[in-house]
Protein backbone atom coordinates (compact mmCIF):
# COMPACT_ATOMS: atom_id res chain seq x y z
CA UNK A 1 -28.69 53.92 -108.94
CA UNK A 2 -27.24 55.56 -105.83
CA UNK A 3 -27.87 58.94 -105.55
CA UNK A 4 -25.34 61.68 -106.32
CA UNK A 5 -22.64 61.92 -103.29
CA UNK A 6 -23.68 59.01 -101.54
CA UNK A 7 -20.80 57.73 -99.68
CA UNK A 8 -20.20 53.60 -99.31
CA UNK A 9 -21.80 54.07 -95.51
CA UNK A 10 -25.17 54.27 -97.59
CA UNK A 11 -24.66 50.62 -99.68
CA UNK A 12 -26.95 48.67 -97.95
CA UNK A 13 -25.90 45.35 -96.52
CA UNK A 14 -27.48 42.56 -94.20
CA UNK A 15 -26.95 42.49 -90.80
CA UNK A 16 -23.26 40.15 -89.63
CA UNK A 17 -24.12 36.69 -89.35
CA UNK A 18 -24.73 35.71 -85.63
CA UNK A 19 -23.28 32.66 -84.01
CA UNK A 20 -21.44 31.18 -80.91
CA UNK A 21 -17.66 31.70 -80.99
CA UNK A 22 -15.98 29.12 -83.39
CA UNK A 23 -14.28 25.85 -82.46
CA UNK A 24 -12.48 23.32 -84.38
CA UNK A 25 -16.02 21.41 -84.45
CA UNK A 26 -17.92 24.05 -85.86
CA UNK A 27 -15.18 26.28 -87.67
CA UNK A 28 -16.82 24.90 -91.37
CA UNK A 29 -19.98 25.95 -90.23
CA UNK A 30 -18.78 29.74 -89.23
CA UNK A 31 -16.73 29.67 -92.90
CA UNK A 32 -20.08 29.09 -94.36
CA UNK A 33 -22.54 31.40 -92.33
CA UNK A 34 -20.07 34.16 -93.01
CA UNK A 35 -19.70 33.42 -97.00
CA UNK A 36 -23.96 33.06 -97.34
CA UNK A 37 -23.56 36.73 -95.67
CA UNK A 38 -21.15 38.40 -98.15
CA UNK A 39 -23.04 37.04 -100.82
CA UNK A 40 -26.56 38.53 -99.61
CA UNK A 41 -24.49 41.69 -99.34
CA UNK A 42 -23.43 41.16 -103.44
CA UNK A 43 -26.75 40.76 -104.23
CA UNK A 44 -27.75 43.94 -102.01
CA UNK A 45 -24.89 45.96 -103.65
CA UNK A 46 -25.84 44.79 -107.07
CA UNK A 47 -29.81 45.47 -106.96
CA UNK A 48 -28.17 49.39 -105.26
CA UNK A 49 -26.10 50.05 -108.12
CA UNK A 50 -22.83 49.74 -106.89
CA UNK A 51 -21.39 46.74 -108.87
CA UNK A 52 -17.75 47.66 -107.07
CA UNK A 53 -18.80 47.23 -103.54
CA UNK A 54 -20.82 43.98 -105.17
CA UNK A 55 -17.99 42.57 -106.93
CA UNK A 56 -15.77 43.04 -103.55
CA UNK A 57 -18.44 41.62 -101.81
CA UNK A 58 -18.78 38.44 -104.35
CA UNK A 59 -15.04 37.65 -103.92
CA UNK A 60 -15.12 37.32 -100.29
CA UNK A 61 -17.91 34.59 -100.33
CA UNK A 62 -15.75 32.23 -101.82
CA UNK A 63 -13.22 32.42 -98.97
CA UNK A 64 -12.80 31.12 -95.18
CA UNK A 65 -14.34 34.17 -93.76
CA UNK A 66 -14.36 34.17 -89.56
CA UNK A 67 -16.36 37.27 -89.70
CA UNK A 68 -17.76 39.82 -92.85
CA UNK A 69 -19.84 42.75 -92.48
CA UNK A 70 -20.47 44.62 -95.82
CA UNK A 71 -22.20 47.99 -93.93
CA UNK A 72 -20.32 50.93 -94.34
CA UNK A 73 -16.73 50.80 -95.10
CA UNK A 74 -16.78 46.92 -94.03
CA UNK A 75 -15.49 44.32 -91.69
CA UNK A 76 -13.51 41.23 -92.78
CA UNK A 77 -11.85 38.73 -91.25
CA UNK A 78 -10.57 35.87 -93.27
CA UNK A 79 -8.34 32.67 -92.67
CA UNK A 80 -5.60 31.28 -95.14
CA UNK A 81 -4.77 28.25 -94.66
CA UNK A 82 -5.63 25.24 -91.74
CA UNK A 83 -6.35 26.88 -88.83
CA UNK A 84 -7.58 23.92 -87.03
CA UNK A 85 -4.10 22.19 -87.08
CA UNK A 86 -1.93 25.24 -87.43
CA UNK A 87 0.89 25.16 -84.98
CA UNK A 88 2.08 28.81 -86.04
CA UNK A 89 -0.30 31.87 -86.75
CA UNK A 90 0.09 34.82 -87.67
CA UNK A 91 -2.56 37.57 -87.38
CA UNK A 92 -2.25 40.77 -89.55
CA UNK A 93 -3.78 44.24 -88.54
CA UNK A 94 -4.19 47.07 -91.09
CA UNK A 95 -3.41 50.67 -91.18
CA UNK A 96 -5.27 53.60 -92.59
CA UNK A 97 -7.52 53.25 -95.37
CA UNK A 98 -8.74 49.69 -95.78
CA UNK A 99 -12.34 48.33 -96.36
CA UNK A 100 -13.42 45.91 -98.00
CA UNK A 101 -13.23 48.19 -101.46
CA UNK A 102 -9.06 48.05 -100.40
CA UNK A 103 -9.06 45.02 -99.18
CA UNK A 104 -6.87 43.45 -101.91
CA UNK A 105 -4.16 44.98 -100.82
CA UNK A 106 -4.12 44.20 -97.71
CA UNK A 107 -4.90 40.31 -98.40
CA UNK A 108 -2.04 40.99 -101.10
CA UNK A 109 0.48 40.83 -98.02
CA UNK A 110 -1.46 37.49 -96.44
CA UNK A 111 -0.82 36.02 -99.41
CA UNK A 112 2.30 36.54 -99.80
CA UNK A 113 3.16 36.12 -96.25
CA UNK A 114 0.95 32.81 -96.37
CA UNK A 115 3.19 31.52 -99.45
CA UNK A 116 6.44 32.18 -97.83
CA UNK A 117 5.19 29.74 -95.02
CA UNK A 118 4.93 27.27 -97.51
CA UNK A 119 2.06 25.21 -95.18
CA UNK A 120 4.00 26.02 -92.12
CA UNK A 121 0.90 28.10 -90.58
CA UNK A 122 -2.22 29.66 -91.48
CA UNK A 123 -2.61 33.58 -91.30
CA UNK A 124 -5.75 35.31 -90.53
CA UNK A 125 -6.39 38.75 -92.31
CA UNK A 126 -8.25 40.84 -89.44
CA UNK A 127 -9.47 44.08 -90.87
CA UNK A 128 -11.78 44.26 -87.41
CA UNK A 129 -11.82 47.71 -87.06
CA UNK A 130 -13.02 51.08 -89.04
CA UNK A 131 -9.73 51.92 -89.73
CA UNK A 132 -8.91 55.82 -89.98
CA UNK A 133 -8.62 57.84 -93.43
CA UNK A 134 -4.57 58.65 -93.89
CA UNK A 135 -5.75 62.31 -93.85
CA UNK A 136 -7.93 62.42 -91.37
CA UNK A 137 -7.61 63.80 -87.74
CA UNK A 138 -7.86 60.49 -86.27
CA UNK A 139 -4.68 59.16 -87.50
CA UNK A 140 -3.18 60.93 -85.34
CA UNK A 141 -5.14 60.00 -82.36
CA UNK A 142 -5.62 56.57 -80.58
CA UNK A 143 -9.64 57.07 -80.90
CA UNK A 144 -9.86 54.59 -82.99
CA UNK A 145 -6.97 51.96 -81.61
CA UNK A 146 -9.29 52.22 -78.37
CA UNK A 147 -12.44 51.14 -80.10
CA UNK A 148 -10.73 48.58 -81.89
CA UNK A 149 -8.51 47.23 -78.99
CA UNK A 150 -11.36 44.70 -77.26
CA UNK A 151 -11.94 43.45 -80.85
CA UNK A 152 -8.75 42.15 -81.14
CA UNK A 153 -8.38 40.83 -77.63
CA UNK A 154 -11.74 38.74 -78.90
CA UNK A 155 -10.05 37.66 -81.81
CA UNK A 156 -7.29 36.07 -79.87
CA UNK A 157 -9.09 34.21 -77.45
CA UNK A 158 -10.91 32.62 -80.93
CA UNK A 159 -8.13 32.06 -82.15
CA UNK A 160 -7.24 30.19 -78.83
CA UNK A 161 -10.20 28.60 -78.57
CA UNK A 162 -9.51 26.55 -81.84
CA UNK A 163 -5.64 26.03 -81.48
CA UNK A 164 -5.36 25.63 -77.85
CA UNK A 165 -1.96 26.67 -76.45
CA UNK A 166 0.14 24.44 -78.20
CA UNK A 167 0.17 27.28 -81.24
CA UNK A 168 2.28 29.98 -81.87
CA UNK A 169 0.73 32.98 -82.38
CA UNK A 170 2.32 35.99 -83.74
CA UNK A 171 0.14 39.68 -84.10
CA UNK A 172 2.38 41.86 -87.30
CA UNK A 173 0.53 45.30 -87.38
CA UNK A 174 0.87 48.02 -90.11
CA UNK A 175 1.42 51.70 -89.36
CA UNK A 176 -1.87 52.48 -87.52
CA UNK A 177 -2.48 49.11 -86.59
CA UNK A 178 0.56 49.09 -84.46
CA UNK A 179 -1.43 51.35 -82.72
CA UNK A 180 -4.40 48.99 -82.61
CA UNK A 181 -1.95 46.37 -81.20
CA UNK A 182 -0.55 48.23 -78.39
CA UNK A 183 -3.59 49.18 -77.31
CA UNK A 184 -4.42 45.56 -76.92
CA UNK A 185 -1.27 44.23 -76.35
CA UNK A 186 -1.76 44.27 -71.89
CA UNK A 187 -2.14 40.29 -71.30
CA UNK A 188 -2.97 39.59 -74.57
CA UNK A 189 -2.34 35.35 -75.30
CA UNK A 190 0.58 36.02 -78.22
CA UNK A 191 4.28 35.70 -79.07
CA UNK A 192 5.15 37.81 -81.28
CA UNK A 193 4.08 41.39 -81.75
CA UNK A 194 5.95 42.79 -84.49
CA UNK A 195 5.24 47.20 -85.32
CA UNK A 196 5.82 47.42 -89.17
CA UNK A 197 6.33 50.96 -90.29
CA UNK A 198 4.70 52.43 -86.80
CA UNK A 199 4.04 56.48 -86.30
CA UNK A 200 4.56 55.21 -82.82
CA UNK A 201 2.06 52.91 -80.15
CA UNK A 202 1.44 55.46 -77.42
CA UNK A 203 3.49 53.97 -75.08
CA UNK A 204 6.77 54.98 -74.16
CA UNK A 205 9.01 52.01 -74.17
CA UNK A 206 7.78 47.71 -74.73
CA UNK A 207 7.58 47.37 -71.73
CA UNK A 208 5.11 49.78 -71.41
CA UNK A 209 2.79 47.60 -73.12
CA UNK A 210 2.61 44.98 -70.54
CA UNK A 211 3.11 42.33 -72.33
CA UNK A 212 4.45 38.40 -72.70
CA UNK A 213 5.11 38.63 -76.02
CA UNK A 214 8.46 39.30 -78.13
CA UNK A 215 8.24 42.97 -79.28
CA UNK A 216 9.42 43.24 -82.37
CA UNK A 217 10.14 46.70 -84.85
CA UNK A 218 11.04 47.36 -88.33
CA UNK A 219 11.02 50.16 -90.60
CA UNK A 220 12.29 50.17 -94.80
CA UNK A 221 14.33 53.00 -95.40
CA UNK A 222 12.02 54.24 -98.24
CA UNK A 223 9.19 54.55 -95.56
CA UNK A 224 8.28 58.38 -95.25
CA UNK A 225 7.16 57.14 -91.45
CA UNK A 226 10.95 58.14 -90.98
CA UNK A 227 9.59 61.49 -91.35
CA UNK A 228 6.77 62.01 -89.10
CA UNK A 229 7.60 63.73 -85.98
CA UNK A 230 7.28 60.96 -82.61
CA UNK A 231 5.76 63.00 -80.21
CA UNK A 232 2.87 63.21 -78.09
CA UNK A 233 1.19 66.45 -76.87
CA UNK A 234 -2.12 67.26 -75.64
CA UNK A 235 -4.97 68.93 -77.82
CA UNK A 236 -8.75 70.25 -76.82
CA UNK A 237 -8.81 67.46 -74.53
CA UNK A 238 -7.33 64.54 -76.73
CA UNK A 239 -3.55 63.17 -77.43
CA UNK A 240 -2.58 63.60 -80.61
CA UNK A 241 0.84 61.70 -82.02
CA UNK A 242 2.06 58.35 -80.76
CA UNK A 243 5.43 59.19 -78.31
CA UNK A 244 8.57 57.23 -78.81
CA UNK A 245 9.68 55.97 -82.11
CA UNK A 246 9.33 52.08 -81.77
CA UNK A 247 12.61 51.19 -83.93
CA UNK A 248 14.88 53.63 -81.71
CA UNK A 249 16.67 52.24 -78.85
CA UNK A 250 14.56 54.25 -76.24
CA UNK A 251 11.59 51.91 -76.94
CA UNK A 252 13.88 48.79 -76.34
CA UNK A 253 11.94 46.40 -79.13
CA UNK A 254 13.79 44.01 -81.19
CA UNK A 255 14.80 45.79 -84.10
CA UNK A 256 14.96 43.82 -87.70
CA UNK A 257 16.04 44.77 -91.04
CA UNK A 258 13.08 45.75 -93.22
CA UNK A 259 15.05 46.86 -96.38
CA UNK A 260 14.74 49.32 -98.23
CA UNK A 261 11.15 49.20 -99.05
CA UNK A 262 8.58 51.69 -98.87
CA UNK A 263 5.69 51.90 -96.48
CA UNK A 264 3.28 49.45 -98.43
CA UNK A 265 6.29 47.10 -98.71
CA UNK A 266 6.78 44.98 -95.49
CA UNK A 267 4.80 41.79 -97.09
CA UNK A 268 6.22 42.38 -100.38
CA UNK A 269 7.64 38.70 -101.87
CA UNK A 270 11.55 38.81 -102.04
CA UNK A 271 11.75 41.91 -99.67
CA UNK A 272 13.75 41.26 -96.45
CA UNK A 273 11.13 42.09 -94.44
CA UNK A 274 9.48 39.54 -95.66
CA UNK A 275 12.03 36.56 -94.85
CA UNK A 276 12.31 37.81 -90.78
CA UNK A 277 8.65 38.25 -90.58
CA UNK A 278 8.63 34.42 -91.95
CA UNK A 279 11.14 33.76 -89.59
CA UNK A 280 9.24 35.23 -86.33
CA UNK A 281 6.17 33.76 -86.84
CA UNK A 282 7.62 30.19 -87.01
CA UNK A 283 9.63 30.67 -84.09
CA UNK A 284 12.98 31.00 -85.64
CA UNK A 285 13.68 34.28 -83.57
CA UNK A 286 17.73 33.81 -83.77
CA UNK A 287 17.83 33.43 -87.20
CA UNK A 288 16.25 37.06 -87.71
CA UNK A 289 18.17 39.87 -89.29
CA UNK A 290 19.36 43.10 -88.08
């Protein structure tokens, strides 16, 4: 059994599978390297005495995984749908607090976002990065965003190398991971960015971010995110807070109605964010709400 205290950075797991980049050719292959992995780290979990982390772990190896680590808090990314003949994809980036012992939740929204395209695109659930703790200090720092930023540039250019540029691709990021995303956003091959329930990006303004792509912004008006003070000061040598509040006109994104949903509720089914964030990632940008 573990030992008293142990904390889920002490589950052991097997190294990530290694690999060249995927391709249409070889995406089956990557799917199946990645699932063999998870399901070492089951059996690893299992034999430690944590049959939660194992049972996670067992679930994920029967999925189209693009990349799983089970060390530590975890790594996932996973594909629903046809990526190799998707025209439209949309890539979702988490927030504070999910691993792979919360990542239901977060594939909760895939799903239902997935659904709602009704075989219109794939999505890919990234949850590339060690996302912060909601009260920890680095929420309110772009530490982490930095680390995770080249991930996600790497993810894209995947991405690109199996649809080519004849797909769209939209990035929808979650409270911290709009952070994640602007931090990445600079030249980055997308769309679409849309900032779901953001604390801010650390930018001032969209065009700040130096990028292509549509910016898009939405917040539900049950998200306490209305709360949280948008500013940006210097601390021992760090930023703390995120500047400019990405749904107010200052910023300049394209604001769409979320609701009146809470912040967990952007990929809820039924919920009007929901329907526009269908509605960007297939391209049907005039036909989103305000």
């Amino acid at each position: 059994m573990p030992l008293a205290g142990a904390g889920r950075a002490r589950v052991p797991a097997p190294l990530p599978a290694g690999g060249a980049a995927p391709t249409v050719a070889s995406l089956d292959a990557v799917y199946a390297a990645h699932r063999a992995n998870a399901r070492e780290a089951a059996r690893m979990a299992d034999e430690y005495g944590d049959r939660k982390r194992g049972a996670a772990d067992r679930a994920l190896a029967g999925r189209q995984l693009l990349a799983f680590d089970g060390r530590g808090q975890g790594l996932v990314t996973e594909v629903l749908g046809e990526l190799a003949t998707a025209e439209r994809v949309a890539v979702l980036v988490p927030g504070a607090d999910t691993g792979i012992d919360t990542y239901g939740r977060f594939r909760a929204g895939a799903l239902a976002l997935h659904e709602r395209l009704g075989g219109r695109g794939a999505v890919v659930a990234w949850l590339g990065y060690e996302t912060p703790g909601t009260f920890s200090s680095a929420v309110a720092t772009t530490g982490r965003a930095e680390e995770a930023a080249p991930r996600l540039r790497q993810l894209i250019k995947d991405l690109r190398a199996v649809v080519g540029s004849r797909a769209r691709v939209s990035l929808l990021c979650h409270s911290y991971g709009s952070v994640v995303c602007a931090e990445a956003a600079d030249g980055l091959d997308v769309d679409d960015i849309a900032l779901l329930g953001s604390p801010g990006t650390g930018a001032d303004t969209a065009a700040a971010l130096h990028t292509r792509a549509r910016v898009w912004a939405a917040r539900g008006t049950g998200d306490w995110v209305e709360n949280v003070p948008h500013l940006s000061a210097g601390l021992l040598g760090t930023t703390v807070g995120f500047g400019t509040d990405p749904v107010s006109p200052a910023f300049g994104a394209r604001v769409f109605d979320a609701g009146d949903g809470g912040h967990s509720g952007y990929f809820a089914p039924g919920s009007a964010s929901l329907a526009n964030l269908t509605r960007i990632v297939l391209g049907e940008t005039l036909a989103v709400t305000s």
